[in-house]
C-alpha atoms as a PDB file:
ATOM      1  CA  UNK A   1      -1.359  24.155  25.213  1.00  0.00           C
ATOM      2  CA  UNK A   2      -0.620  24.343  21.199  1.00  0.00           C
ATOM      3  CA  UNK A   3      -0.727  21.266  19.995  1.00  0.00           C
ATOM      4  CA  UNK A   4       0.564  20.497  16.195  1.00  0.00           C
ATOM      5  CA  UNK A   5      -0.244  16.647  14.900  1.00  0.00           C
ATOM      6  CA  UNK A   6       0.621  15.800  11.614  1.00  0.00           C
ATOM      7  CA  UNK A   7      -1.206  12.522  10.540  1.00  0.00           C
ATOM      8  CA  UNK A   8       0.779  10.342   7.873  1.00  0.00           C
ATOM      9  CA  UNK A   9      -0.808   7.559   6.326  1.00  0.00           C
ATOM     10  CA  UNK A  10      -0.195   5.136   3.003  1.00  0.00           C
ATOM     11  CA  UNK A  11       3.911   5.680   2.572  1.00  0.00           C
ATOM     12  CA  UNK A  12       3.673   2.715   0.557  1.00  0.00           C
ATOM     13  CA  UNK A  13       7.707   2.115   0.304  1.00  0.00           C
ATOM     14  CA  UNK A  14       7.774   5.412  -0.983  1.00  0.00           C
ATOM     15  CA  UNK A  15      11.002   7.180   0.908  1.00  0.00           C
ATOM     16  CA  UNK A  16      11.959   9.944  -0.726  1.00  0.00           C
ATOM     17  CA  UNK A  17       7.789  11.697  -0.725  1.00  0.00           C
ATOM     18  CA  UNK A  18       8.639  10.651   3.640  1.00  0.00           C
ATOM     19  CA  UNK A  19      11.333  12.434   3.561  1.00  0.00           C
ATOM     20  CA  UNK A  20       9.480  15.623   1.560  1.00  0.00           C
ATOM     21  CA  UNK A  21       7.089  15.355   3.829  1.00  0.00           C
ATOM     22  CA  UNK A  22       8.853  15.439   7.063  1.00  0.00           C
ATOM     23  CA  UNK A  23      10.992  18.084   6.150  1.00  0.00           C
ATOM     24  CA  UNK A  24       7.353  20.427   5.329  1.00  0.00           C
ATOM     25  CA  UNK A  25       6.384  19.063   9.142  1.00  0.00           C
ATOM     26  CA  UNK A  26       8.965  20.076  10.621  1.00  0.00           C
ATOM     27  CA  UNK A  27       8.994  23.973   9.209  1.00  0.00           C
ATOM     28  CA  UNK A  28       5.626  24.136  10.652  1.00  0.00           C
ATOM     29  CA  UNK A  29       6.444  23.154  13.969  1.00  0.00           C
ATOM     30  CA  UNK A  30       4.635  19.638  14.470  1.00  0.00           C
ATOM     31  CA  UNK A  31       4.608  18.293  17.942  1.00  0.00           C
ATOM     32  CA  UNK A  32       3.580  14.766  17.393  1.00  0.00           C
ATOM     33  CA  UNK A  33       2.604  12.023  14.849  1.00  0.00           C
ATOM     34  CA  UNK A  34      -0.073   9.705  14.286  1.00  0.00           C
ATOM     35  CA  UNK A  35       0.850   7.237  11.601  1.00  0.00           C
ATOM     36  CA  UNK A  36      -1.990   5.337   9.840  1.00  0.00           C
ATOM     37  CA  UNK A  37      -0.960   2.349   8.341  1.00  0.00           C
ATOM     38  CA  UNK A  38       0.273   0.378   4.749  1.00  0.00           C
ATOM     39  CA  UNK A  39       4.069   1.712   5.470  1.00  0.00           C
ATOM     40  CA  UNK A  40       5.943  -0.672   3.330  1.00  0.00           C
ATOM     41  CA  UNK A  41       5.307  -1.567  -0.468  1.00  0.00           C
ATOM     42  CA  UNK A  42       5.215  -1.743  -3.709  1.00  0.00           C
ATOM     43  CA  UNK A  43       7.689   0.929  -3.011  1.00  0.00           C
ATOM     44  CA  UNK A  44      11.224  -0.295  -2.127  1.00  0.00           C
ATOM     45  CA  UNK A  45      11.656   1.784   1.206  1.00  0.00           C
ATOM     46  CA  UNK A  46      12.465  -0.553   4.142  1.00  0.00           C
ATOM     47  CA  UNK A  47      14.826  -0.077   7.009  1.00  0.00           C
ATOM     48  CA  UNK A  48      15.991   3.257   5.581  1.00  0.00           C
ATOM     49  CA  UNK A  49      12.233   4.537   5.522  1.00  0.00           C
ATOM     50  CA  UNK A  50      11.501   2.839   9.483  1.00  0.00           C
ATOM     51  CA  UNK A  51      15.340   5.065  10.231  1.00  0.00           C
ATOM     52  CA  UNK A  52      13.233   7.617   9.206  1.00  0.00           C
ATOM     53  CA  UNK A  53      10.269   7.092  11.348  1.00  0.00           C
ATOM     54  CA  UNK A  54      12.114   5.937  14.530  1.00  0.00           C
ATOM     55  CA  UNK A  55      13.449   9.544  14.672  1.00  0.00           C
ATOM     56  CA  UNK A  56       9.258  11.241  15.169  1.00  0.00           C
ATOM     57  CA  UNK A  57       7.683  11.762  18.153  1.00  0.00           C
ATOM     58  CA  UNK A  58       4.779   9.475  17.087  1.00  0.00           C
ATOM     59  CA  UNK A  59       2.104   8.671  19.613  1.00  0.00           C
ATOM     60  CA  UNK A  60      -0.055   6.297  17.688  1.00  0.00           C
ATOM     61  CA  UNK A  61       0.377   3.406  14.745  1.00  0.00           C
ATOM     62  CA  UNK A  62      -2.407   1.197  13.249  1.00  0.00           C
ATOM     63  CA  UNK A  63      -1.968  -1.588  10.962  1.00  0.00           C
ATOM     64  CA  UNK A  64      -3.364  -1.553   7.468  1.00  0.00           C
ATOM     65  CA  UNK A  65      -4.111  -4.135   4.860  1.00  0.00           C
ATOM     66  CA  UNK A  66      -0.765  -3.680   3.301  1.00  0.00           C
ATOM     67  CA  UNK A  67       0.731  -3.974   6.492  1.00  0.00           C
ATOM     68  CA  UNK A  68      -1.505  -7.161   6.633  1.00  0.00           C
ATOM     69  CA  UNK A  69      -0.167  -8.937   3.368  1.00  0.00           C
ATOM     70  CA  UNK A  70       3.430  -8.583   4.958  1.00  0.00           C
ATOM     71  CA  UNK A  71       1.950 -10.617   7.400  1.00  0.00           C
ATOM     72  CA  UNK A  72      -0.013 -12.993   5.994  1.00  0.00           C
ATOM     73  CA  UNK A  73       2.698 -14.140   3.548  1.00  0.00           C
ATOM     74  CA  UNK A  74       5.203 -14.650   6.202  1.00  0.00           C
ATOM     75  CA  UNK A  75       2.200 -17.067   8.172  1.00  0.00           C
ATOM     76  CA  UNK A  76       1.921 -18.648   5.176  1.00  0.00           C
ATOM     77  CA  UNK A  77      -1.032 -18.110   3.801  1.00  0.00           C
ATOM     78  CA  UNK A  78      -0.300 -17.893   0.388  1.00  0.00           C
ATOM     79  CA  UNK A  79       0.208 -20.469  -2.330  1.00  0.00           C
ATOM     80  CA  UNK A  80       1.825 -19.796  -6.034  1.00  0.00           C
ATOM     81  CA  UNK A  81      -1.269 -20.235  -7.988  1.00  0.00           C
ATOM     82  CA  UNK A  82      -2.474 -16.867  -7.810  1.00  0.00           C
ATOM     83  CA  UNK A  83      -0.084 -14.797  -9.791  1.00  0.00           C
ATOM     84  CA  UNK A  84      -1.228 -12.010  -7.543  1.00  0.00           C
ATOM     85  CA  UNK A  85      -0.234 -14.116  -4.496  1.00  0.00           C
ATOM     86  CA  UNK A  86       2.889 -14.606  -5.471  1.00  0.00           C
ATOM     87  CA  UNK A  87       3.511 -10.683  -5.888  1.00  0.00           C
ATOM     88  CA  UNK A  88       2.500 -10.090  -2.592  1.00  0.00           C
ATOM     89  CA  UNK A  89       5.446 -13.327  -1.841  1.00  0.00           C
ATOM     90  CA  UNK A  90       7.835 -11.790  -3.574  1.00  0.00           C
ATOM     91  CA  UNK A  91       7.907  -8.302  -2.750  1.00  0.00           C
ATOM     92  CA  UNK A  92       7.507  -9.907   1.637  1.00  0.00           C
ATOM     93  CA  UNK A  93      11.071 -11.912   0.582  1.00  0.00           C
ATOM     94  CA  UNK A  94      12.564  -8.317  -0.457  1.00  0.00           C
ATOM     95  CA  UNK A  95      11.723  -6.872   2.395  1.00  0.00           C
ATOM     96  CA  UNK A  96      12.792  -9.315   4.650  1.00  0.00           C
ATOM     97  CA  UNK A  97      16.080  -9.650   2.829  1.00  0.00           C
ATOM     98  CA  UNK A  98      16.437  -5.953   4.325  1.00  0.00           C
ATOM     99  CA  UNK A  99      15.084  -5.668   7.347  1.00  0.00           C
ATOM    100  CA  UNK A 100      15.461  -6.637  11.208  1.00  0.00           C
ATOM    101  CA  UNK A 101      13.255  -9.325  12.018  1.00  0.00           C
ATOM    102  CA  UNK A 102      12.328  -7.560  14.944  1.00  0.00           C
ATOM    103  CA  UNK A 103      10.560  -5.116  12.979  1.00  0.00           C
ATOM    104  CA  UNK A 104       8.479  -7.535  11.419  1.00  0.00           C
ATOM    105  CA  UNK A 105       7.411  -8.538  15.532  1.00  0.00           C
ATOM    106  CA  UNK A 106       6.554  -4.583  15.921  1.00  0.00           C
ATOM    107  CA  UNK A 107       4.615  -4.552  12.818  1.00  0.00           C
ATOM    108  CA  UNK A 108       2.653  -7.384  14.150  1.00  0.00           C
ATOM    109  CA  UNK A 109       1.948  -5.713  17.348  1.00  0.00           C
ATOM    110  CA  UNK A 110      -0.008  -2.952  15.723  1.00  0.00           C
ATOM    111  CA  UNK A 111      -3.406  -2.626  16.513  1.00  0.00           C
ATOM    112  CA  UNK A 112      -6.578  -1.993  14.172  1.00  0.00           C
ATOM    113  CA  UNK A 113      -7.803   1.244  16.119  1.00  0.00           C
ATOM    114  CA  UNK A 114      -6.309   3.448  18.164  1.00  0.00           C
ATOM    115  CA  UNK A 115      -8.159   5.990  20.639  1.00  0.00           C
ATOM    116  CA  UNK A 116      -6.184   9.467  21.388  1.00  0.00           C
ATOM    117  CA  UNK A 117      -7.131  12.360  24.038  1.00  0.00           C
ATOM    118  CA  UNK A 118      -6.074  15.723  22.922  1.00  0.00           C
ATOM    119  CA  UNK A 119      -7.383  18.571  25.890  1.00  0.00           C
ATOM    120  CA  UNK A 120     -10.808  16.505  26.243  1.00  0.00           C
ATOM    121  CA  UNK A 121     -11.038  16.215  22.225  1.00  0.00           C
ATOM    122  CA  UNK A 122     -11.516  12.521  21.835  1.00  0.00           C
ATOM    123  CA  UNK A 123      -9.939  11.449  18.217  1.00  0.00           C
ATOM    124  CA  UNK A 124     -10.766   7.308  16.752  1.00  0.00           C
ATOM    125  CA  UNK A 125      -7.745   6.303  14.240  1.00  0.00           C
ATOM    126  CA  UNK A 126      -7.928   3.362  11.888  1.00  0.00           C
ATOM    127  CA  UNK A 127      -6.760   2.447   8.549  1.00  0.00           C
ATOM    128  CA  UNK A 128     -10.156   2.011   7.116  1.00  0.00           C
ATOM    129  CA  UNK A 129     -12.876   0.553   9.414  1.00  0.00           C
ATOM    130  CA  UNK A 130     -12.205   0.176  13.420  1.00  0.00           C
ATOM    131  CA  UNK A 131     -12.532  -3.276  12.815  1.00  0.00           C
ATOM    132  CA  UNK A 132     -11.454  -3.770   8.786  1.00  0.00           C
ATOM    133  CA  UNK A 133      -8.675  -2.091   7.277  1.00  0.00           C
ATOM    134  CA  UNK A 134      -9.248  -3.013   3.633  1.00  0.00           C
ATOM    135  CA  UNK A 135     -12.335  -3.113   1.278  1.00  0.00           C
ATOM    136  CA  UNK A 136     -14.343  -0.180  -0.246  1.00  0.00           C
ATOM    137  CA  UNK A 137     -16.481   1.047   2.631  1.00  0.00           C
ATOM    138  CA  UNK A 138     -14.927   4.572   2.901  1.00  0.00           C
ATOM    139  CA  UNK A 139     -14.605   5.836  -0.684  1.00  0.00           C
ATOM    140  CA  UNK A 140     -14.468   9.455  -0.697  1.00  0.00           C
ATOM    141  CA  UNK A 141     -18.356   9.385  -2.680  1.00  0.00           C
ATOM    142  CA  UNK A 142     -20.153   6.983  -0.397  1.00  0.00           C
ATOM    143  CA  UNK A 143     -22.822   8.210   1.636  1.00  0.00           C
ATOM    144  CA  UNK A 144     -23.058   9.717   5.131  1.00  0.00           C
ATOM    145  CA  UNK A 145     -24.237   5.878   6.355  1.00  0.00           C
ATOM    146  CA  UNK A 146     -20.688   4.250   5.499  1.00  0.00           C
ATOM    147  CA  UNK A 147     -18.805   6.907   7.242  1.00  0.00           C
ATOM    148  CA  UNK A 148     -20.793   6.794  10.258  1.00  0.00           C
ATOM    149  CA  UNK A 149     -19.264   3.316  11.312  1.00  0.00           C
ATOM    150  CA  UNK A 150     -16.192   5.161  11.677  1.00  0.00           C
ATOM    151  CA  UNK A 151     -18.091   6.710  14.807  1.00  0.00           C
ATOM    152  CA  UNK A 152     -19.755   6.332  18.273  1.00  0.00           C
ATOM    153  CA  UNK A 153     -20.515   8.439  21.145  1.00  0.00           C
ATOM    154  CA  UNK A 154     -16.708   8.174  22.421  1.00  0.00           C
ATOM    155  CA  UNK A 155     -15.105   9.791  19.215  1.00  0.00           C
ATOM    156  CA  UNK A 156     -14.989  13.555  18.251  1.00  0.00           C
ATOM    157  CA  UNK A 157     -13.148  13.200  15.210  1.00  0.00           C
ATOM    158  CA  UNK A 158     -12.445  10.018  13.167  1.00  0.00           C
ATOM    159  CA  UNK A 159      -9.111   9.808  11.417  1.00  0.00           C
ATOM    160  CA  UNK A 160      -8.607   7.085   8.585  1.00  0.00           C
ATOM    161  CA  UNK A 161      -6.480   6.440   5.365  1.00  0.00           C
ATOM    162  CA  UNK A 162      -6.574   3.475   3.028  1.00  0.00           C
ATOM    163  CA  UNK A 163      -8.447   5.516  -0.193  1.00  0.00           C
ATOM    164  CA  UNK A 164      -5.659   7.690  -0.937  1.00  0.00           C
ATOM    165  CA  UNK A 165      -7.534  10.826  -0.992  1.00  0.00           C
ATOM    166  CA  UNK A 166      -7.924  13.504   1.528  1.00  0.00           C
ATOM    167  CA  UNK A 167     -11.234  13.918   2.744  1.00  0.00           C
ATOM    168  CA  UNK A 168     -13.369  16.663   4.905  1.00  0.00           C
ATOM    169  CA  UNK A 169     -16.387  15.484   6.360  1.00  0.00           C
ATOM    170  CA  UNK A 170     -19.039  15.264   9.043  1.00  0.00           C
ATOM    171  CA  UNK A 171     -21.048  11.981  10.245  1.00  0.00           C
ATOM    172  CA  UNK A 172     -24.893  12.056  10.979  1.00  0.00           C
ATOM    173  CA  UNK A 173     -24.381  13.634  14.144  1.00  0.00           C
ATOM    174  CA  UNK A 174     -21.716  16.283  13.223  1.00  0.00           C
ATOM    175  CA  UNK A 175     -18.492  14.452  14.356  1.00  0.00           C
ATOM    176  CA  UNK A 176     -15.555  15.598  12.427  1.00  0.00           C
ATOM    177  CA  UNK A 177     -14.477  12.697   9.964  1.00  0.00           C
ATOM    178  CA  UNK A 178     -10.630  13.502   7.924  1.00  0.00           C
ATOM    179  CA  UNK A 179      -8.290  11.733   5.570  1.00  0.00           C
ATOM    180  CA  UNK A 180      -5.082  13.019   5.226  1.00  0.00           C
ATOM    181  CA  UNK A 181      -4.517  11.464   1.955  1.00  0.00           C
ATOM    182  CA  UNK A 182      -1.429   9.493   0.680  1.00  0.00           C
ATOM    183  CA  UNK A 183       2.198  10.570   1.021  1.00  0.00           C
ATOM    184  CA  UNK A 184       3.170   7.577  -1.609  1.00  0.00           C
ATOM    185  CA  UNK A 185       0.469   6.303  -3.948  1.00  0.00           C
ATOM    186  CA  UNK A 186      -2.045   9.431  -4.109  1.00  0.00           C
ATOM    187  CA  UNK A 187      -5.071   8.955  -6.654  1.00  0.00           C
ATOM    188  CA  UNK A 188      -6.728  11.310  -8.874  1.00  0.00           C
ATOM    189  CA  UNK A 189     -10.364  10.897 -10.639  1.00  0.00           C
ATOM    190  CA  UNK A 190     -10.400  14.312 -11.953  1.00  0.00           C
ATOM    191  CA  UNK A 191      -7.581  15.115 -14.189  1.00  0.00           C
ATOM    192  CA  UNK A 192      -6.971  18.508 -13.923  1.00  0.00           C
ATOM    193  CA  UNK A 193      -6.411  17.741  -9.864  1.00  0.00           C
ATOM    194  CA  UNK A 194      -3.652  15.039 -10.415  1.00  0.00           C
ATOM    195  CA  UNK A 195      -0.192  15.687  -9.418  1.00  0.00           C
ATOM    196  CA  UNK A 196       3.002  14.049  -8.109  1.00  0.00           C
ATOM    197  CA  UNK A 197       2.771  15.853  -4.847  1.00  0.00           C
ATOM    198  CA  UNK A 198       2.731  13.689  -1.062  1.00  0.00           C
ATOM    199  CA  UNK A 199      -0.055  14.282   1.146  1.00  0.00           C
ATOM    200  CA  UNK A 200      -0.768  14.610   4.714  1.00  0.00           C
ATOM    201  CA  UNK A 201      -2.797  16.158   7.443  1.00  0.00           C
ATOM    202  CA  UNK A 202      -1.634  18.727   9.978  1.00  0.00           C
ATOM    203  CA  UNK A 203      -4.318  19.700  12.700  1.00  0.00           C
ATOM    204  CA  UNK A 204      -3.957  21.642  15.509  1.00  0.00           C
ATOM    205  CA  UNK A 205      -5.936  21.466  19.355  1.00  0.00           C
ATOM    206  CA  UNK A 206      -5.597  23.957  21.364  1.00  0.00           C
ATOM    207  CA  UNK A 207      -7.420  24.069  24.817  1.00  0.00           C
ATOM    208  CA  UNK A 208      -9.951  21.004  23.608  1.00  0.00           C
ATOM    209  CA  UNK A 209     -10.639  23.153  20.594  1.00  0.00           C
ATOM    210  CA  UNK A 210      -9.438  22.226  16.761  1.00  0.00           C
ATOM    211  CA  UNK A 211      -8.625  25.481  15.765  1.00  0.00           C
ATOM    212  CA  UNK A 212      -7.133  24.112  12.552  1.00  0.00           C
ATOM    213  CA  UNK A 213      -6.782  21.318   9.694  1.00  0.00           C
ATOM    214  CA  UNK A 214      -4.819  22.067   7.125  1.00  0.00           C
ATOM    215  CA  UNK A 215      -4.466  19.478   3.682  1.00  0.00           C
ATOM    216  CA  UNK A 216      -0.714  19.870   2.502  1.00  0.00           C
ATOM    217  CA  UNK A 217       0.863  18.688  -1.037  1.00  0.00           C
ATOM    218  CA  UNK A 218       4.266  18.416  -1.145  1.00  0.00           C
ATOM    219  CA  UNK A 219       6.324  18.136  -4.183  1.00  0.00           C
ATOM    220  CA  UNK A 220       9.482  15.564  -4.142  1.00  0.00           C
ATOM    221  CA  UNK A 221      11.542  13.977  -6.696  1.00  0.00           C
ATOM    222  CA  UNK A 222       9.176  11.271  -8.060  1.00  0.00           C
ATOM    223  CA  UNK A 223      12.634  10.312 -10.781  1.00  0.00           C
ATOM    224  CA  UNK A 224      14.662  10.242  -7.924  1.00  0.00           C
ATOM    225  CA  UNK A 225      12.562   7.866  -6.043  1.00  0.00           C
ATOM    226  CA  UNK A 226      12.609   5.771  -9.217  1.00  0.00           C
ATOM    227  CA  UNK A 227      16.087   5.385  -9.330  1.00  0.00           C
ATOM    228  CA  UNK A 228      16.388   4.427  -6.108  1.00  0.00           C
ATOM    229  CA  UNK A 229      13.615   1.734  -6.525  1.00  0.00           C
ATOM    230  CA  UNK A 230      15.948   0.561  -9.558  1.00  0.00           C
ATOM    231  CA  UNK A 231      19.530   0.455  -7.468  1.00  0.00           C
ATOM    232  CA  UNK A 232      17.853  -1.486  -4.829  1.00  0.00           C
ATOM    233  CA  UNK A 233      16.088  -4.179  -7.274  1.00  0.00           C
ATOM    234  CA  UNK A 234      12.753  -3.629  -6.411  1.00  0.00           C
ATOM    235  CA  UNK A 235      10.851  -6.248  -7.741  1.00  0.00           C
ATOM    236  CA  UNK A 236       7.909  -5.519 -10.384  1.00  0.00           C
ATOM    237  CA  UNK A 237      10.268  -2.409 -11.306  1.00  0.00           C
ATOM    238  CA  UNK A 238       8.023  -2.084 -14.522  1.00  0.00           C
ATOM    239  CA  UNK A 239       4.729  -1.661 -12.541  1.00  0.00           C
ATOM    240  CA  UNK A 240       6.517   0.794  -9.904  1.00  0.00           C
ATOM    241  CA  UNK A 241       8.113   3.158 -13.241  1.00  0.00           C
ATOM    242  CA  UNK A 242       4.107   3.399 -13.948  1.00  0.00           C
ATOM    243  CA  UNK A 243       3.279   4.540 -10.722  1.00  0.00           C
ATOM    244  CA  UNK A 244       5.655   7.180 -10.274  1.00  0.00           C
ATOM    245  CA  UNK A 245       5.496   8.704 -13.848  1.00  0.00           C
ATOM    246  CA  UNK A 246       1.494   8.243 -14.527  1.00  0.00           C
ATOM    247  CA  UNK A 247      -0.057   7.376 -10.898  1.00  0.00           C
ATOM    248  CA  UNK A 248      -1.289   4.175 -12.086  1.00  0.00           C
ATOM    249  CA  UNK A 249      -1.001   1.148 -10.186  1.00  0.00           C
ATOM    250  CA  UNK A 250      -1.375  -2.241 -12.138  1.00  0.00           C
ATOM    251  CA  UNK A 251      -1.418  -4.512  -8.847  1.00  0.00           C
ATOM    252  CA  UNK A 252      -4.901  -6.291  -9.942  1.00  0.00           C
ATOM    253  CA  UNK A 253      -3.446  -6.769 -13.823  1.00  0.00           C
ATOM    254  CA  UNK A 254      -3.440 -10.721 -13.614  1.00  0.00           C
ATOM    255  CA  UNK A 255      -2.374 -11.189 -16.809  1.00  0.00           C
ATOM    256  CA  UNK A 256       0.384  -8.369 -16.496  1.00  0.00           C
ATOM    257  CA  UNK A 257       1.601 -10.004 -13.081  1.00  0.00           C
ATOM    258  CA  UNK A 258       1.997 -13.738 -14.815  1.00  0.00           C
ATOM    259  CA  UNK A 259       4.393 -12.033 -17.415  1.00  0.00           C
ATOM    260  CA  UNK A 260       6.441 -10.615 -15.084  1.00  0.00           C
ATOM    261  CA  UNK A 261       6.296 -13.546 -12.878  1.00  0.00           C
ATOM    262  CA  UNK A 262       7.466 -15.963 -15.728  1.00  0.00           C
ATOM    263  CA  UNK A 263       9.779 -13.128 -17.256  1.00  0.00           C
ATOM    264  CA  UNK A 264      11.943 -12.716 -14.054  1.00  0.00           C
ATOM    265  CA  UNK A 265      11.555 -16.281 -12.301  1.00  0.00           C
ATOM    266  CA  UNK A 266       9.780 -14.914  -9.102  1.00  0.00           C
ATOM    267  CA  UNK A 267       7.429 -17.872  -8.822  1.00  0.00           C
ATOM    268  CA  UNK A 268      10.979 -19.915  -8.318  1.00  0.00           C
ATOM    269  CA  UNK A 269      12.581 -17.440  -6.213  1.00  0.00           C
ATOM    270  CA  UNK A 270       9.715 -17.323  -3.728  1.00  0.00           C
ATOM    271  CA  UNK A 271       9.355 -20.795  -3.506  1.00  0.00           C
ATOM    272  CA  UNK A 272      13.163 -21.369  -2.935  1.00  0.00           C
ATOM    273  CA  UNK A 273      12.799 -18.548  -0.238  1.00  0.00           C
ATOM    274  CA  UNK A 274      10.260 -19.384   1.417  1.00  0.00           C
ATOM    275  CA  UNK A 275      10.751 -23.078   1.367  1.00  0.00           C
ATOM    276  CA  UNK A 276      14.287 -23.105   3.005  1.00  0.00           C
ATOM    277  CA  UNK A 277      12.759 -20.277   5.484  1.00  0.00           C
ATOM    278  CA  UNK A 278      10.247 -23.027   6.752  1.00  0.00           C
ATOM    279  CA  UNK A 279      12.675 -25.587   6.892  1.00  0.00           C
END
């Protein structure tokens, strides 16, 4: 049997690249999905991007560290001292101003790793690390060493996201390691490569063989996806108008994050939100 996976990881809120790339997918015939992790934010896709991925054959989810912040601000484990912090706050009270608390119980029920069989091939798929989806381990320079913990003598192939770069590479021992890149937030180091396109993965197995892997780029409407971010009020609009137009993210700008925080009043609104939430 022909078998046709495309592997989506990093959306980050970002809808309208989803839709690009489903649309690609589905002209070339993909059976199933694997979907890596960090689905939600700084974009401002939320129950119209999970419509979206409730209609895939997907076989396997893992959490990542975006994923994670969702999470951790709803368990209260952030404070409003850290402009950062209360970000992360702010953006968790627009999503779940949008979205079905039950989704929120289905995003905690996502494991770290995930283990598919495809014909005998034996695939490992995490965010970053089996057992850490955030942190630097993985960068597409580090050495052979990094990217074998990614492996063991039950996995073929490793499959991981989180660096937002698509990747082609072999541990120690010759397992196949890939990163399909980032359909929302892709980065660029070398200037003439940069581009507004979404990435994925599609590999094919056929008969315990991959007879396949193919790194796609597909181009959306980045102003579109703008707009969209500005008729649904996403918060930090400013920093999400960078990323679309010049693929620079300004989440670890402290100082830009307290102007924005004072400017538009989110320290207040997150504490009101929060604080009649826990009541």
């Amino acid at each position: 049997m022909n078998h046709k996976i495309a592997i989506l990881s990093d959306i980050h809120g970002n809808t309208t690249a989803l839709k690009a790339v489903l649309s690609d997918s589905k002209k070339q015939k993909v059976t199933e999905y694997w979907l890596l992790g960090d689905i939600f934010l700084p974009g401002p896709g939320e129950n119209d991007l999970l419509s979206l991925l409730r209609d895939l054959p997907i076989t396997a989810t893992v959490r990542g560290n975006w994923d994670d912040y969702v999470l951790e601000a709803l368990d209260g484990q952030y404070g409003l001292e850290d402009p950062q912090e209360v970000q992360l706050l702010r953006m968790t009270q627009y999503l779940m101003e949008r979205m079905d608390p039950d989704q929120i119980a289905w995003l905690r029920s996502l494991p770290m790793v995930a283990r598919k069989e495809i014909d005998g091939l034996r695939f490992s798929l995490s965010h970053n690390l089996p057992d850490k989806n955030y942190g630097s381990d993985l960068l597409v320079d580090n050495d052979t060493k990094k990217f074998d913990q990614l492996l063991d003598e039950e996995t073929d192939v490793a499959v991981y996201g989180h660096v937002h770069k698509q990747l082609l590479r072999y541990g120690s021992q010759g397992q196949q390691i890939i990163n399909p890149g980032s359909i929302g937030m892709p980065y660029f180091d070398w200037m003439a490569l940069k581009n507004h396109r979404a990435q994925y993965a599609l590999i094919e197995v056929e008969d315990g063989e991959m007879v396949n892997i193919q790194f796609r780029k597909v181009a959306y409407d980045y102003e579109a996806e703008l707009e969209l971010a500005k008729e649904k009020a996403l918060p930090f609009i400013e920093m999400y108008e960078e990323l679309r137009r010049e693929d620079n993210y300004q989440g670890h700008n402290r100082e830009l994050l307290v102007y924005l925080n004072d400017k538009y009043g989110y320290t207040e609104d997150v504490r009101k939100f929060f604080g009649e939430n826990d009541d």
